[in-house]
C-alpha atoms as a PDB file:
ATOM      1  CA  UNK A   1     115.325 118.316 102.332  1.00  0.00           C
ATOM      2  CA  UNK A   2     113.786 116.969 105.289  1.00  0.00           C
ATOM      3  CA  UNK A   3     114.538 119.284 108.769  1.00  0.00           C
ATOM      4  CA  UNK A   4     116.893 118.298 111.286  1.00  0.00           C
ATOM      5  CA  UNK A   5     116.298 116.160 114.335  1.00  0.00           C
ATOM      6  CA  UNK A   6     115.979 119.203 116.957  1.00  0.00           C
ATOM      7  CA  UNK A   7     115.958 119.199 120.903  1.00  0.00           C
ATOM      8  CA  UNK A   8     112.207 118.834 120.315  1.00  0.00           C
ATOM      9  CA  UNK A   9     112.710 115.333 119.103  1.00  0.00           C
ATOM     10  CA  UNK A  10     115.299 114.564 121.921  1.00  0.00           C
ATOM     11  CA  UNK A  11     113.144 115.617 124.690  1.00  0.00           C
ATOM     12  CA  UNK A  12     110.400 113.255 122.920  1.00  0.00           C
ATOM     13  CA  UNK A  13     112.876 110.185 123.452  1.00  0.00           C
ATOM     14  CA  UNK A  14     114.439 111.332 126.767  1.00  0.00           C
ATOM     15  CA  UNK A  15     111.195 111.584 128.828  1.00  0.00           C
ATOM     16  CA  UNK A  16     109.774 108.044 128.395  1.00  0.00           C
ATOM     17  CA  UNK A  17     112.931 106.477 127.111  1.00  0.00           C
ATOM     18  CA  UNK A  18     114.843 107.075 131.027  1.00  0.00           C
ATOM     19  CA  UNK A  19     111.638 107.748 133.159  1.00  0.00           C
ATOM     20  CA  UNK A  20     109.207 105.471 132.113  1.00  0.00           C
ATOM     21  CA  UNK A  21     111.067 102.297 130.211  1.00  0.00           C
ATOM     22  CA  UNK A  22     114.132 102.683 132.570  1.00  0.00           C
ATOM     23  CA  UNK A  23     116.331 102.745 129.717  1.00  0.00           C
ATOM     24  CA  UNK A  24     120.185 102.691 130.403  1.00  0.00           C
ATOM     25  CA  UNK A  25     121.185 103.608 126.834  1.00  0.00           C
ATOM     26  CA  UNK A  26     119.394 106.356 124.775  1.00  0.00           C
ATOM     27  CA  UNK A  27     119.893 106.551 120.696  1.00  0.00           C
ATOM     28  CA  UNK A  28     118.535 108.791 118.385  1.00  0.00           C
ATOM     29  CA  UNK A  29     119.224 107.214 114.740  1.00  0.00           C
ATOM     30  CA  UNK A  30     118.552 109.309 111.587  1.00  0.00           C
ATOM     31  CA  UNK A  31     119.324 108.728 108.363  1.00  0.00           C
ATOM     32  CA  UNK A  32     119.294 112.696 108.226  1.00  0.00           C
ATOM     33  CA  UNK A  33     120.976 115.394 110.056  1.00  0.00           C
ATOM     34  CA  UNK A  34     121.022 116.355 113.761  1.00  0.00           C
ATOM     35  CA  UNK A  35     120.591 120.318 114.589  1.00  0.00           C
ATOM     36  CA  UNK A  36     123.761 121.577 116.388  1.00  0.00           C
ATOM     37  CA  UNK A  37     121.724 122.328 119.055  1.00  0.00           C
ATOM     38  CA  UNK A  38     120.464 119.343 119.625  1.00  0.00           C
ATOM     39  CA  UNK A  39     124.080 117.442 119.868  1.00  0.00           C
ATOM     40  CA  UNK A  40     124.774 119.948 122.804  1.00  0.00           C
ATOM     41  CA  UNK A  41     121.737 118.827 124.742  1.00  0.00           C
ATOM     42  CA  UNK A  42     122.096 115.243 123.770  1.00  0.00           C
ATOM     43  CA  UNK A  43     125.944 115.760 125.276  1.00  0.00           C
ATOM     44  CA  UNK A  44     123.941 117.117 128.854  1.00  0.00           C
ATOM     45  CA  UNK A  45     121.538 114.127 128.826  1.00  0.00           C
ATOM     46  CA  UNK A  46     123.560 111.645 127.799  1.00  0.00           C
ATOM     47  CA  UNK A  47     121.604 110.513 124.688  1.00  0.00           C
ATOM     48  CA  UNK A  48     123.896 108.951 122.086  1.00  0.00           C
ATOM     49  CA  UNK A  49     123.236 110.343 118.242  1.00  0.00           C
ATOM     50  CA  UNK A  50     123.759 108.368 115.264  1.00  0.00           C
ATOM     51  CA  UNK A  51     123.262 110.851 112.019  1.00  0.00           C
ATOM     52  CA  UNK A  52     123.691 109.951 108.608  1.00  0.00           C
ATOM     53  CA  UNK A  53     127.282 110.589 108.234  1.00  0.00           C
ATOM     54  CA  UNK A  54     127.667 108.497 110.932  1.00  0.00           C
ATOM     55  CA  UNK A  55     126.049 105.640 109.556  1.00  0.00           C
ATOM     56  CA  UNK A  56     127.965 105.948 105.837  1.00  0.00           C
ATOM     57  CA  UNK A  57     131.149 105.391 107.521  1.00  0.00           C
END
């Protein structure tokens, strides 16, 4: 099984995604799982998370 998407990921897309592209909406999409860490700084930031489960419904 492949590993989570972590806050390492999120920081990857937050950083250029809002400071460099000016982007007013932020989403991670996975067809895996997100850590539960990661949904708590994703809540702070504002990023919007779509994991697997997510997508099957």
């Amino acid at each position: 099984m492949a590993r989570p998407v972590g806050t390492p990921d999120l920081h990857v897309l937050n950083g250029p995604g809002s400071q460099v592209h000016c982007g007013d909406v932020l989403l991670m999409l996975t067809n895996g799982r997100i850590a539960s860490n990661a949904v708590d700084f994703a809540k702070d930031q504002r990023l919007h998370l779509v994991d697997r489960k997510l997508l099957a419904e």
